[in-house]
C-alpha atoms as a PDB file:
ATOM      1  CA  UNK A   1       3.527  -9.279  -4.107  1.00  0.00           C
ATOM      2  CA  UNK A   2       3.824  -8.111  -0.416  1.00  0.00           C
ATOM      3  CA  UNK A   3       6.666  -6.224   1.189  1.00  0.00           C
ATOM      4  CA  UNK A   4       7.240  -4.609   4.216  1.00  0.00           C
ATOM      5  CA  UNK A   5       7.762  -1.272   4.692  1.00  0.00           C
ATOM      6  CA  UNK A   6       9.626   0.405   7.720  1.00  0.00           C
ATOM      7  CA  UNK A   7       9.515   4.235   8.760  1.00  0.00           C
ATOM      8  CA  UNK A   8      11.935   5.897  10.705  1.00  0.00           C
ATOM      9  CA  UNK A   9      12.019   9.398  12.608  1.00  0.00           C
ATOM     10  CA  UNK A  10       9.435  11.554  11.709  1.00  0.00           C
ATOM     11  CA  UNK A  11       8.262   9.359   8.950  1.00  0.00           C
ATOM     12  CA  UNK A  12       6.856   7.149  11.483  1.00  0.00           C
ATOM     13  CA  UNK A  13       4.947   9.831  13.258  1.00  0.00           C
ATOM     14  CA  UNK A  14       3.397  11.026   9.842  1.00  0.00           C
ATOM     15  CA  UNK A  15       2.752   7.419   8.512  1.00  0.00           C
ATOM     16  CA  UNK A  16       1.268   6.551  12.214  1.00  0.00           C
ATOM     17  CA  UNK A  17       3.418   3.392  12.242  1.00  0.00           C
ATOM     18  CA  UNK A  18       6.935   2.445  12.108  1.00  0.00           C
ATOM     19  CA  UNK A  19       6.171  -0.659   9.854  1.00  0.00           C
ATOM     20  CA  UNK A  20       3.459  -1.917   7.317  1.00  0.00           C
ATOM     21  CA  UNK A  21       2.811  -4.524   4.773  1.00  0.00           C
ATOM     22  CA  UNK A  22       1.782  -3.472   1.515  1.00  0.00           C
ATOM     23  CA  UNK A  23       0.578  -5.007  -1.855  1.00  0.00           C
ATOM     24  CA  UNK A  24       2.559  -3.785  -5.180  1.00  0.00           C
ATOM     25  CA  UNK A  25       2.224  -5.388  -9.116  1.00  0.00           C
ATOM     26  CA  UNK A  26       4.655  -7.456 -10.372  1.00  0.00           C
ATOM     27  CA  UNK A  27       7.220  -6.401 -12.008  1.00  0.00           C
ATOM     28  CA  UNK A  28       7.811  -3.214  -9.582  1.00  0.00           C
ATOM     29  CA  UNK A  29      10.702  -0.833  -9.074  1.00  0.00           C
ATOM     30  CA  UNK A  30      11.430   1.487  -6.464  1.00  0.00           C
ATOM     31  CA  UNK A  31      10.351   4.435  -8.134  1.00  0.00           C
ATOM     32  CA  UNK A  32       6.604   2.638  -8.389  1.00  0.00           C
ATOM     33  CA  UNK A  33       7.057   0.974  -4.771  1.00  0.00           C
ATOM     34  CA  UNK A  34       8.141   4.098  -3.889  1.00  0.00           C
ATOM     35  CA  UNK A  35       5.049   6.048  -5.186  1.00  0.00           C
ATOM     36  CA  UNK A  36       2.169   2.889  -3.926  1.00  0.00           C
ATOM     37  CA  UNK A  37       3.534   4.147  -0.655  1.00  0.00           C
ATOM     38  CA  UNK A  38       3.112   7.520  -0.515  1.00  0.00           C
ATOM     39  CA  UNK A  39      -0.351   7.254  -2.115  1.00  0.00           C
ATOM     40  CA  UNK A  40      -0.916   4.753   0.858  1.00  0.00           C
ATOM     41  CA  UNK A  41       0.994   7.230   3.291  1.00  0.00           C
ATOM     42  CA  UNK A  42      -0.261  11.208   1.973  1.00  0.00           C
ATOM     43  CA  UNK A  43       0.983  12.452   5.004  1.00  0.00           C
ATOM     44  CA  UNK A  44       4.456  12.051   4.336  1.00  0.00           C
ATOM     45  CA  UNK A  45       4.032  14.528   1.975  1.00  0.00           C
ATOM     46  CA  UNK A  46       1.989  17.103   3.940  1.00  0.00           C
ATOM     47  CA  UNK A  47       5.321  19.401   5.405  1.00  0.00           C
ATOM     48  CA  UNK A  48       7.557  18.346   2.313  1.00  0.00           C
ATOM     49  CA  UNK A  49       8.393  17.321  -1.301  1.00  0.00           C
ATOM     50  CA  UNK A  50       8.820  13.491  -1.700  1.00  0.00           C
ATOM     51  CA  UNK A  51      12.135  14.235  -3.515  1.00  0.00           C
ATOM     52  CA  UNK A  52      13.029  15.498   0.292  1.00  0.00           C
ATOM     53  CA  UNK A  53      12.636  11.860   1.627  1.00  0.00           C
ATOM     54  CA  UNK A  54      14.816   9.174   1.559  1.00  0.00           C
ATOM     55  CA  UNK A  55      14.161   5.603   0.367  1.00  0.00           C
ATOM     56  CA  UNK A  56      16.185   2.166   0.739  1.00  0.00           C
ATOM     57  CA  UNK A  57      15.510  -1.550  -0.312  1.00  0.00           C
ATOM     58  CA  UNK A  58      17.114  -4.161   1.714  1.00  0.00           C
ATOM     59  CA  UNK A  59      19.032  -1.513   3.266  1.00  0.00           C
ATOM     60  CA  UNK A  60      20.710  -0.099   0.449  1.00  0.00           C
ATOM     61  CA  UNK A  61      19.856   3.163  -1.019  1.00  0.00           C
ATOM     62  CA  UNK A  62      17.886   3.308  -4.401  1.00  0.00           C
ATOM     63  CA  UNK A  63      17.731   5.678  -7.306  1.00  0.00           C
ATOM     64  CA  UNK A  64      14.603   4.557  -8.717  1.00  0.00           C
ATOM     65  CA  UNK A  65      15.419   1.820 -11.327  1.00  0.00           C
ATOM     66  CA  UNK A  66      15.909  -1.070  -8.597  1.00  0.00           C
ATOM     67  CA  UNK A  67      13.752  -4.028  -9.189  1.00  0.00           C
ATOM     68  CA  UNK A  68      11.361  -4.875  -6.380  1.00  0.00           C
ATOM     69  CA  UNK A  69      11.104  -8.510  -5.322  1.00  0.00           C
ATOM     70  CA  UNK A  70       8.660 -10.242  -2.743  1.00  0.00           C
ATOM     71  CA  UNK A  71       9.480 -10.044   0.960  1.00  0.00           C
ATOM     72  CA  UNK A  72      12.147  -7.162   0.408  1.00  0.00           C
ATOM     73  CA  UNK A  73      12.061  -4.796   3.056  1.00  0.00           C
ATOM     74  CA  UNK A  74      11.699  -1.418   2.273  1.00  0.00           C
ATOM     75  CA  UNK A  75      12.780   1.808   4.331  1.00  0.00           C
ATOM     76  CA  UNK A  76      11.417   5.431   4.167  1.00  0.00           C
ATOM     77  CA  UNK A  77      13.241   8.199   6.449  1.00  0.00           C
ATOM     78  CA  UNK A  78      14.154  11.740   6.716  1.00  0.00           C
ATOM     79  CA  UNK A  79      17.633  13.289   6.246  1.00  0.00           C
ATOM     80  CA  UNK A  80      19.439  13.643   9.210  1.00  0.00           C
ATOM     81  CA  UNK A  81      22.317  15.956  10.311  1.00  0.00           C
ATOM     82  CA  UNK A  82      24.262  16.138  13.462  1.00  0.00           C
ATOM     83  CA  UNK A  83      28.171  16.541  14.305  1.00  0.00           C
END
């Protein structure tokens, strides 16, 4: 199934792009979403852990467990801070 996947901050600089398509098995989760696109994306592991980076589906925030179904839209970004 395809999905789309959207970067945002410095996740877009290290993936090159601020959106892609990608191909995952059926059934998927976001924990195995999660991983196709970092194996897809090594860079946005180069200056950190992956447990540093943040991951949605459909705009929601996921723990891992969340089943993945075609055409959601995924989200990878950084933490941010600011007052």
């Amino acid at each position: 199934m395809r999905v789309k996947v959207l970067f945002f901050g410095a996740t877009a600089d290290e993936a090159g792009t601020n959106e892609a398509e990608i191909e995952l098995n059926r059934p998927s989760t976001s924990e195995s979403a999660f991983e196709a696109i970092l194996a897809k994306f090594p860079a946005l592991t180069t200056n950190r852990k992956p447990e540093d980076l943040l991951f949605a589906v459909n705009q929601e925030y996921v723990a891992g467990g969340e089943s993945i179904a075609e055409d959601d839209v995924l989200a990878v970004f950084t933490a941010v801070s600011g007052g």
